[in-house]
Protein backbone atom coordinates (compact mmCIF):
# COMPACT_ATOMS: atom_id res chain seq x y z
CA UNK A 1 -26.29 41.04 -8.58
CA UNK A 2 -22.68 41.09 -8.64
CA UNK A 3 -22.61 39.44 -5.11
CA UNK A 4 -25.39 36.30 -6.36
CA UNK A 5 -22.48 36.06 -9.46
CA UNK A 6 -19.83 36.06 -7.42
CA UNK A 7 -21.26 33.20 -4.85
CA UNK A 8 -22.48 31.55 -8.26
CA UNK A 9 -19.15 31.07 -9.37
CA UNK A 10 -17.87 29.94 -5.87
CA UNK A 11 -19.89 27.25 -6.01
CA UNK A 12 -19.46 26.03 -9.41
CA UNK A 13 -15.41 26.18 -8.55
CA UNK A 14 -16.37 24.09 -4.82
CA UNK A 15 -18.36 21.57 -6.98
CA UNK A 16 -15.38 20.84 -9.77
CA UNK A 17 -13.20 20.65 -7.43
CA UNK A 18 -15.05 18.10 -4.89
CA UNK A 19 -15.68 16.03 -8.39
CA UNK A 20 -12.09 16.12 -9.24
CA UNK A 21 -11.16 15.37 -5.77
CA UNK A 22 -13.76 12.08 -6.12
CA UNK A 23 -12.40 11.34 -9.33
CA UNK A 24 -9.20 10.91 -8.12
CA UNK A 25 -9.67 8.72 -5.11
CA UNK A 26 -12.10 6.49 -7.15
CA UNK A 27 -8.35 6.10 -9.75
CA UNK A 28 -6.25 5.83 -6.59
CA UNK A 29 -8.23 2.85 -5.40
CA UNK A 30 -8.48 1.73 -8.68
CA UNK A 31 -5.11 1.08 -8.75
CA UNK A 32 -4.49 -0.78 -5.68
CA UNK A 33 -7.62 -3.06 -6.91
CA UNK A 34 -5.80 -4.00 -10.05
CA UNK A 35 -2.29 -4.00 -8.21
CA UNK A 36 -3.98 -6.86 -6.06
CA UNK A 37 -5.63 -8.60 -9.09
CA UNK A 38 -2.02 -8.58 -10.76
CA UNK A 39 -0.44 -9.53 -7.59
CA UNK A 40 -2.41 -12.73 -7.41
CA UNK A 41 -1.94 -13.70 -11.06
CA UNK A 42 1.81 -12.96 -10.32
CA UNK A 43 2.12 -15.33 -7.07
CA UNK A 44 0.61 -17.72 -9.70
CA UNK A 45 2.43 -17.95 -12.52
CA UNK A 46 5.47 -16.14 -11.79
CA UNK A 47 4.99 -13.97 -14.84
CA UNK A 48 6.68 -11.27 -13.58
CA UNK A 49 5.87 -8.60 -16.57
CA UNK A 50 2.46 -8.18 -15.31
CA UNK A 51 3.86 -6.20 -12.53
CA UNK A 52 5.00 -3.36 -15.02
CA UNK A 53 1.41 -1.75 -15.48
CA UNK A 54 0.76 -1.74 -11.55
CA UNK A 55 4.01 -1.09 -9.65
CA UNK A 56 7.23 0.93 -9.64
CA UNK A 57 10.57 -0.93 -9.92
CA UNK A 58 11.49 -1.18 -6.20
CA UNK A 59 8.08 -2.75 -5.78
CA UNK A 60 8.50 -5.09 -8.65
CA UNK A 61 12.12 -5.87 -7.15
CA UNK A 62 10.57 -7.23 -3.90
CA UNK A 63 8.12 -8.85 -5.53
CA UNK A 64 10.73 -10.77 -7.44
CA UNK A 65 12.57 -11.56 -4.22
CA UNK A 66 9.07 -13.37 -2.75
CA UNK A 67 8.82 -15.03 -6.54
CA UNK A 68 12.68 -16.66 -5.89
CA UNK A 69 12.10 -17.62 -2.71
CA UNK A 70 8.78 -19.45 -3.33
CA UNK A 71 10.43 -20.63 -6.98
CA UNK A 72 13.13 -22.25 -4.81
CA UNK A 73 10.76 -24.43 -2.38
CA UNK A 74 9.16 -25.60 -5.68
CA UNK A 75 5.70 -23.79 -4.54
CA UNK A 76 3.53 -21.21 -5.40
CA UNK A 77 0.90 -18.73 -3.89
CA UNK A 78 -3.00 -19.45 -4.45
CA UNK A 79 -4.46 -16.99 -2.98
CA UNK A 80 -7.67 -15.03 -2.85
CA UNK A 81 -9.27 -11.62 -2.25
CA UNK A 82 -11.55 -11.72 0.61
CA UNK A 83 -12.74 -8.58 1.63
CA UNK A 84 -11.30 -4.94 0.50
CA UNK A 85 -12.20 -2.10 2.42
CA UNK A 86 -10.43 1.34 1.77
CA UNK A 87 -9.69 3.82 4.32
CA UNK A 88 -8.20 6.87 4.09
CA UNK A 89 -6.05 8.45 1.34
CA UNK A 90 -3.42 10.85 2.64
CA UNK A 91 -1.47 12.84 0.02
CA UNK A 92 2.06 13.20 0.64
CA UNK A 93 2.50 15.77 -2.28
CA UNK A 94 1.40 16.34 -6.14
CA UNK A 95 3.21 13.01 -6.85
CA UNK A 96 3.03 10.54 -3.84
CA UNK A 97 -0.27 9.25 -1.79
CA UNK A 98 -1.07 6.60 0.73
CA UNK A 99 -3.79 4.63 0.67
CA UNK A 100 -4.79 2.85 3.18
CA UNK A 101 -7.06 -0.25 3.55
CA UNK A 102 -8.38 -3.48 5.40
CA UNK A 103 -8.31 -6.47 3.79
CA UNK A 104 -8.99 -10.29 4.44
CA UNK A 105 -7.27 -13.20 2.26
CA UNK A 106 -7.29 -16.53 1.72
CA UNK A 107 -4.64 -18.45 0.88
CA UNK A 108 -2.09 -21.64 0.52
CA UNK A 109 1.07 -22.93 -0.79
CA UNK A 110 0.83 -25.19 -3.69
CA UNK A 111 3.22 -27.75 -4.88
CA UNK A 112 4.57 -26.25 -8.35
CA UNK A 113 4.40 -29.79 -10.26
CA UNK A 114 1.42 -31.20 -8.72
CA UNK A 115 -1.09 -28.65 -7.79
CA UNK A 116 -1.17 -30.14 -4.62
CA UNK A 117 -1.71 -28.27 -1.19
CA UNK A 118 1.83 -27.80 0.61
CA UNK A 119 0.39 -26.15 3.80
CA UNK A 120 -3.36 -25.73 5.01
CA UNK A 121 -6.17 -22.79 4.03
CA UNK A 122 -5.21 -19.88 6.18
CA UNK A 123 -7.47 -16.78 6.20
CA UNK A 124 -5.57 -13.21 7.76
CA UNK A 125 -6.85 -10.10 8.13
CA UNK A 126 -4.71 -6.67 7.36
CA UNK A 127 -4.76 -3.42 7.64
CA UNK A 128 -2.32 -2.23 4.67
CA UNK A 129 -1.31 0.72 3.65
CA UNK A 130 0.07 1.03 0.29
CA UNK A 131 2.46 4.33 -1.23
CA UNK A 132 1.39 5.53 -5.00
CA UNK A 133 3.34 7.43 -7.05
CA UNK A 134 2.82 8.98 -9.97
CA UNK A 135 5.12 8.05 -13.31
CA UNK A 136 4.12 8.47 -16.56
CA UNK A 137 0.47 10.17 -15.55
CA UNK A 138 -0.10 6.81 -13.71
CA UNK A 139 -0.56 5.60 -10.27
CA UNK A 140 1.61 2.87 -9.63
CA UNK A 141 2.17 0.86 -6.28
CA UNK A 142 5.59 2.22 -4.56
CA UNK A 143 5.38 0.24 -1.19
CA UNK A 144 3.38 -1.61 0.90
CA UNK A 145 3.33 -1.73 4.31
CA UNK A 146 0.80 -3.35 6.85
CA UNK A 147 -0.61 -1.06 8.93
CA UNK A 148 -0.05 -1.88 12.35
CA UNK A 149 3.85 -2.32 11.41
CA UNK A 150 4.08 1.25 10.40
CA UNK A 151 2.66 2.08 13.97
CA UNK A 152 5.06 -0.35 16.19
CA UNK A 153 7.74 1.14 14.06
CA UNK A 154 6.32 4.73 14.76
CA UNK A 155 6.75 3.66 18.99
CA UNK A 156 9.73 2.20 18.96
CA UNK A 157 11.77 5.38 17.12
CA UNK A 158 9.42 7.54 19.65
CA UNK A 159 11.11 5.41 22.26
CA UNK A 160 14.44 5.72 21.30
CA UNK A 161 14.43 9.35 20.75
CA UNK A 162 12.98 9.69 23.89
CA UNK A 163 16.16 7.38 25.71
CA UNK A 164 18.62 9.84 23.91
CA UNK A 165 16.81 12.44 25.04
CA UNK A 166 16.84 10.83 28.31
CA UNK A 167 20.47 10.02 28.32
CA UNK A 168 21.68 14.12 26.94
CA UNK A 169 19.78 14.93 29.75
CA UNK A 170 21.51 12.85 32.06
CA UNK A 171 25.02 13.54 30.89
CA UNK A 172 24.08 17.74 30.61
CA UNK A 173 23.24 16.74 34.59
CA UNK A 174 26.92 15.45 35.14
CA UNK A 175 28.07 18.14 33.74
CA UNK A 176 26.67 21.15 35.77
């Protein structure tokens, strides 16, 4: 009896904590959705504010950087939402996750006064992975990164620690 209340209990733990688990990643990709949605309105209307309920200040900073820029060629960003497919979700620790995802877009350049197309309909495809933190009992968007950046980043420090490695070995050589 003891043993049937015992693996009773296990189970009822097991389940809670699979449903948390769910309930988590379902707010963690939550949050990127409406970080996108926001992000779009933003490249709009340059109503910077918006950013404040779905990203962290360094985010928002760079945003504001991609605002100036465009602000200064008198264009905007109409863009739109293709395809969102969500990956993995690696936690990083109680307060920081990665999510990652593969998305398509559609976009162009728009003339700010008249509306008008500045550059033709492109359509890219990412793989993104974007760092959550969480302030306030919210996730909010840290960083983004695209994917395959992350991994030619990854090779080319593996390649230079592997040249100094090279190069110690070398000069330990020279020196026996």
């Amino acid at each position: 009896m003891r043993k049937s209340i015992f693996l009773f209990a296990i189970l009822i733990f097991t389940f809670c904590v699979d449903k948390q688990e769910k309930y988590e990643e379902k707010i963690l990709k939550n949050s990127v959705r409406k970080y996108l949605a926001t992000l779009v309105d933003v490249y709009r209307d340059f109503n910077i504010e918006r950013l404040d309920e779905v990203c962290a200040e360094e985010e928002k900073k760079r945003i504001d950087v991609l605002i100036l820029t465009m602000r200064t060629e008198n264009k905007f960003l109409d863009a739109k939402l293709k395809e969102l497919t969500f990956g993995g979700i690696k936690r990083k620790d109680d307060n920081t996750v990665e999510v990652f995802t593969e998305e398509k877009w559609e976009f162009r350049h728009l003339d700010i006064k008249t509306k008008s197309a500045v550059d033709l309909l492109k359509t890219e495809e990412y793989k993104m992975i974007y760092t959550l933190v969480k302030q306030g009992g919210k996730w909010l968007v840290d960083y983004v990164d695209f994917a395959d950046a992350v991994a030619e980043k990854r090779r080319n420090y593996k390649k230079e620690y592997e040249e100094i490695i090279k190069s110690m070995e070398k000069q330990n050589k020279k020196r026996e």
